[in-house]
Protein backbone atom coordinates (compact mmCIF):
# COMPACT_ATOMS: atom_id res chain seq x y z
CA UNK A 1 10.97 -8.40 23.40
CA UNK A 2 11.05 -5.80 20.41
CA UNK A 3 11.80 -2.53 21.13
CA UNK A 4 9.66 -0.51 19.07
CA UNK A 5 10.96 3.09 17.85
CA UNK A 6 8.73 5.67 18.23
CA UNK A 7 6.98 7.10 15.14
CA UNK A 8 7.33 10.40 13.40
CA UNK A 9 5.42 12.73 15.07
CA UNK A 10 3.29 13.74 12.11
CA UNK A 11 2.17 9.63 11.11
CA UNK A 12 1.39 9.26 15.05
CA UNK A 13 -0.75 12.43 14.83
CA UNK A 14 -2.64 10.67 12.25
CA UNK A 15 -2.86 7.59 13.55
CA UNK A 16 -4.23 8.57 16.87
CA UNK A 17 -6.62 10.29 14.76
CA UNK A 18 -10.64 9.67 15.49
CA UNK A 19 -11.40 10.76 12.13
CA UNK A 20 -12.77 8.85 9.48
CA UNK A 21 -10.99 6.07 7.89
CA UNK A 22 -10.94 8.34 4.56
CA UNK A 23 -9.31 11.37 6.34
CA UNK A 24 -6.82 9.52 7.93
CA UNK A 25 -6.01 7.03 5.31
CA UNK A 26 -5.60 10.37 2.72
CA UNK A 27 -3.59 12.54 5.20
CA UNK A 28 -1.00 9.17 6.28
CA UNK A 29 -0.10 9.24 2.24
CA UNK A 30 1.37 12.69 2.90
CA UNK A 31 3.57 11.90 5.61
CA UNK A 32 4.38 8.70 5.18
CA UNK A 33 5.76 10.25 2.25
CA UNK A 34 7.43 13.18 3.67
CA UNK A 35 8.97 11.29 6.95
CA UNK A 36 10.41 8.69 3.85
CA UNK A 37 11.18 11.95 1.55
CA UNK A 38 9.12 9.67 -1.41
CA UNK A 39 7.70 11.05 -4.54
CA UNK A 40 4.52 9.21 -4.28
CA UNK A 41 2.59 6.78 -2.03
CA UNK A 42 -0.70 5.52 -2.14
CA UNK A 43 -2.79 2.57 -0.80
CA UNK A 44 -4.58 -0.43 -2.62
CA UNK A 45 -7.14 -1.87 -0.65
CA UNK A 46 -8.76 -4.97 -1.91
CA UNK A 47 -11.51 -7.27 -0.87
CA UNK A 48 -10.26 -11.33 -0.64
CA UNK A 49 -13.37 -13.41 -1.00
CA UNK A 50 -14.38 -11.19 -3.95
CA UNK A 51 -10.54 -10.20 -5.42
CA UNK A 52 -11.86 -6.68 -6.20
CA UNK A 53 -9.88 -3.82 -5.43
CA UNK A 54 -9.08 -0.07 -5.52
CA UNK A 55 -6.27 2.47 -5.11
CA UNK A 56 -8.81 5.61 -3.10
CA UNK A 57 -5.46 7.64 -1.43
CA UNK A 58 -2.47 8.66 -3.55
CA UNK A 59 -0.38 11.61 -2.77
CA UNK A 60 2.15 12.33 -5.01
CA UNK A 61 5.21 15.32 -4.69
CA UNK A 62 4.65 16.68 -8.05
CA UNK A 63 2.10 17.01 -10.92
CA UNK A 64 5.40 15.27 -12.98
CA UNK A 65 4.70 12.48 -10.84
CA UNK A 66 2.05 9.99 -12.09
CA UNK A 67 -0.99 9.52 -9.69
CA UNK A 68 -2.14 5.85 -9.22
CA UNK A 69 -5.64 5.95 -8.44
CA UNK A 70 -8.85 3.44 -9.54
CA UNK A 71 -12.55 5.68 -8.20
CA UNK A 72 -14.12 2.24 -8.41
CA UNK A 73 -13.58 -1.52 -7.12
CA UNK A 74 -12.13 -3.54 -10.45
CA UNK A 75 -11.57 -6.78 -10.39
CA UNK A 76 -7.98 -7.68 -9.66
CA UNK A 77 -6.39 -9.13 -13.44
CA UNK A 78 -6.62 -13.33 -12.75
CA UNK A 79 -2.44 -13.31 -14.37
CA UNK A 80 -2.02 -10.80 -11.91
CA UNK A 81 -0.09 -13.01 -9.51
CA UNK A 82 1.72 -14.54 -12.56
CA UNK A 83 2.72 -11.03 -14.15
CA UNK A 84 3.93 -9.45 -10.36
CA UNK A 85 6.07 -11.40 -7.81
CA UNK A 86 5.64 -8.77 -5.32
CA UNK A 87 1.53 -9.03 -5.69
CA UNK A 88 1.94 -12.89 -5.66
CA UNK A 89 4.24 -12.80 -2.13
CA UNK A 90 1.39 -10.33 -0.98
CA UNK A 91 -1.67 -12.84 -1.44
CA UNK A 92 0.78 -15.59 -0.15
CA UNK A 93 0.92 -13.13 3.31
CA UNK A 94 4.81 -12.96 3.27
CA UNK A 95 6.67 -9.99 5.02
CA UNK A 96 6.56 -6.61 3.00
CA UNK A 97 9.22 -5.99 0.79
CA UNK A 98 11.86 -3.01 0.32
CA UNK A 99 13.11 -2.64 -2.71
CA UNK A 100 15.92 -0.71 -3.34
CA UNK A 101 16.52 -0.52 -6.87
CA UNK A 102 14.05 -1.93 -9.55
CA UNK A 103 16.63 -1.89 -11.95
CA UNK A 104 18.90 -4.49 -10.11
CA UNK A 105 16.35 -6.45 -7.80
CA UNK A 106 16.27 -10.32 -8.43
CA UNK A 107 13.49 -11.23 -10.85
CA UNK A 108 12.18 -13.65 -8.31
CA UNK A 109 11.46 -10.11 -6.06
CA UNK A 110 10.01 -8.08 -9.06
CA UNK A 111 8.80 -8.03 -12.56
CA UNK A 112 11.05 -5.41 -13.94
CA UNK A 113 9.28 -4.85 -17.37
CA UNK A 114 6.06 -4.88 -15.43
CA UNK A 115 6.90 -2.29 -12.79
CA UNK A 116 7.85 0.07 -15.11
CA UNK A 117 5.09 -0.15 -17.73
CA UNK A 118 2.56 -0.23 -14.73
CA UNK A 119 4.32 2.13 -11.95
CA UNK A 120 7.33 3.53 -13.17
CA UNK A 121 8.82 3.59 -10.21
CA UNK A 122 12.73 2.80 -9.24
CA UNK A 123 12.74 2.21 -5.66
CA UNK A 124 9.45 0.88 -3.20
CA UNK A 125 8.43 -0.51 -0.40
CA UNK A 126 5.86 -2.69 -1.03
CA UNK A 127 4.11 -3.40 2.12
CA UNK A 128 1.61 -6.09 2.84
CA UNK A 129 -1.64 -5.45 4.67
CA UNK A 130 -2.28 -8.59 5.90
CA UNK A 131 -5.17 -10.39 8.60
CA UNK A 132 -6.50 -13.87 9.22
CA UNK A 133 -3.71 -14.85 6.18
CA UNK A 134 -5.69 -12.85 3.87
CA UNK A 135 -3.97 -9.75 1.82
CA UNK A 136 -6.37 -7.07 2.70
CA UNK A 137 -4.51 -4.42 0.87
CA UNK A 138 -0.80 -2.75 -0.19
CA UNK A 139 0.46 0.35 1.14
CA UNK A 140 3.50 1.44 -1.65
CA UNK A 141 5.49 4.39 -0.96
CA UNK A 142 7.96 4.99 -3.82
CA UNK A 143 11.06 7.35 -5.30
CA UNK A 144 10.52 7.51 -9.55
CA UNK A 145 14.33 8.47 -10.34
CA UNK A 146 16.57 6.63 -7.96
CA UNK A 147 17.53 4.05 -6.36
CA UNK A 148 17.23 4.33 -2.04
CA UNK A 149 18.75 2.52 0.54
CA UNK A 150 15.71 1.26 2.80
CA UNK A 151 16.53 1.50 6.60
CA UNK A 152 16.00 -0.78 9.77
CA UNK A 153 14.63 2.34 11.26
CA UNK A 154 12.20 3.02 8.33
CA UNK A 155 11.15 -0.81 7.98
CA UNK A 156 10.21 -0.77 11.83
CA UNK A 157 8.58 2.32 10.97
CA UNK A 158 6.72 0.97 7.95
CA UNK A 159 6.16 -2.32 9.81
CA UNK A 160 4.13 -1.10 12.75
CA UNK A 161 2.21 1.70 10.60
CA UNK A 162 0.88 -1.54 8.58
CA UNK A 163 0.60 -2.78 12.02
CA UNK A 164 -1.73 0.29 13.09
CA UNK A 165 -3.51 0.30 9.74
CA UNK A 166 -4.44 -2.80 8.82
CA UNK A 167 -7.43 -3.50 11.21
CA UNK A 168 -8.77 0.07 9.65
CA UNK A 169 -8.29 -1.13 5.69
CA UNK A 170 -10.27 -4.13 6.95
CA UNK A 171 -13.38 -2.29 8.15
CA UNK A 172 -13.00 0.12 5.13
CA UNK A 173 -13.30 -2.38 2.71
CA UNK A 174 -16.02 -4.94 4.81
CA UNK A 175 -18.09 -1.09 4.76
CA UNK A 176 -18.02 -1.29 1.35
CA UNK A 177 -18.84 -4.45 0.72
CA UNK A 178 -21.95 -4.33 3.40
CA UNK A 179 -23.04 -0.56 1.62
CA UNK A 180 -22.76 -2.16 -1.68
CA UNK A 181 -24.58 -5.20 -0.54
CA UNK A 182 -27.34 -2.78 0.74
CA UNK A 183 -27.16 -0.75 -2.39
CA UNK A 184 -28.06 -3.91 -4.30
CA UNK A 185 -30.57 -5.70 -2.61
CA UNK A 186 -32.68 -2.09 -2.47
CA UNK A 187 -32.80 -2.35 -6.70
C-alpha cells in the first residue's frame, strides 16, 4: 500500500472546499504555485469527444510573467499532437511529466522550439488530467528562468492533487458542454 504524504495545508484548504468549481480551481493556481515556489500555473481543460479546449485559471508571480489564458473554448490545433510530445503523451493517458530543464530534456519528452515560442517556460510539470482513458485537461505549474529539480515529495503531491481534481475538471467541462448545448438549441 502507498503511503500518501499529507498535502500542504493551504491546497487541502482548497480542496476540501464546497465552493464552486471556478473558486476553487482559481484559488488552487495560487498555491499550487506558492507550496512549488513557481512563477506561473494554470489549468487547460478540454472537452475529448469535441477536442475543444480552454485555459480559464492562470496565476502568475509577476506582471513580467506571461499569463496563459483562452476566455473561450478553441478548437485544439489537429498538428497539435505532432508539434508537442508532452500534449501527445497526455491524449495517449500516460503518467504526468516533470520536467526539469527544457533546455536539456530529450526531444522525445518535449518540443524545445515549441515550448519556448508557445510558453516560454524552462522548467514544468506537465500533469495529465486523465478519466475513462480520456485527457480531460493539463494542470502546468512552471519556473520561466531556471531549471528545478522536481521532487518525490512534490510528484506525490502533484499526483494526488490531479487525483482530487480531476473528477471536478470533468463536471466543469460536461457543464459547459450541457449549458452550451442548452444555449443552442434555445436559438
Amino acid at each position: 500500500m502507498i503511503n500518501t504524504i499529507q498535502l500542504p495545508s493551504q491546497i487541502a484548504e482548497v480542496l476540501a472546499s464546497e465552493r464552486s468549481p471556478e473558486e476553487r480551481f482559481s484559488d488552487l493556481m495560487g498555491a499550487i504555485a506558492e507550496f512549488l515556489q513557481c512563477d506561473r500555473c494554470f489549468l487547460y481543460l478540454r472537452q475529448p469527444q469535441t477536442r475543444l479546449g480552454r485555459v480559464p485559471f492562470c496565476w502568475v508571480r509577476s506582471s513580467d510573467v506571461p499569463t496563459v489564458y483562452d476566455e473561450e473554448w478553441k478548437p485544439e490545433p489537429p498538428s497539435l499532437p505532432d508539434e508537442d510530445p508532452m500534449f501527445a503523451a497526455a491524449l495517449r493517458t500516460e503518467p504526468s511529466l516533470f520536467i526539469e530543464d527544457v533546455e536539456t530534456a530529450s526531444s522525445d519528452q518535449l518540443n524545445r522550439q515549441f515550448e519556448q515560442e508557445n510558453f516560454g517556460h524552462r522548467a514544468l510539470i506537465h500533469a495529465h488530467l486523465c478519466q475513462d482513458q480520456q485527457l480531460w485537461g493539463v494542470l502546468q505549474p512552471c519556473l520561466m528562468a531556471r531549471s528545478r529539480r522536481w521532487t518525490e515529495t512534490e510528484r506525490q503531491i502533484i499526483n494526488q492533487i490531479v487525483q482530487h481534481i480531476t473528477p471536478i475538471a470533468v463536471e466543469y467541462v460536461n457543464s459547459y458542454t450541457i449549458e452550451k448545448s442548452k444555449d443552442h438549441s434555445q436559438e
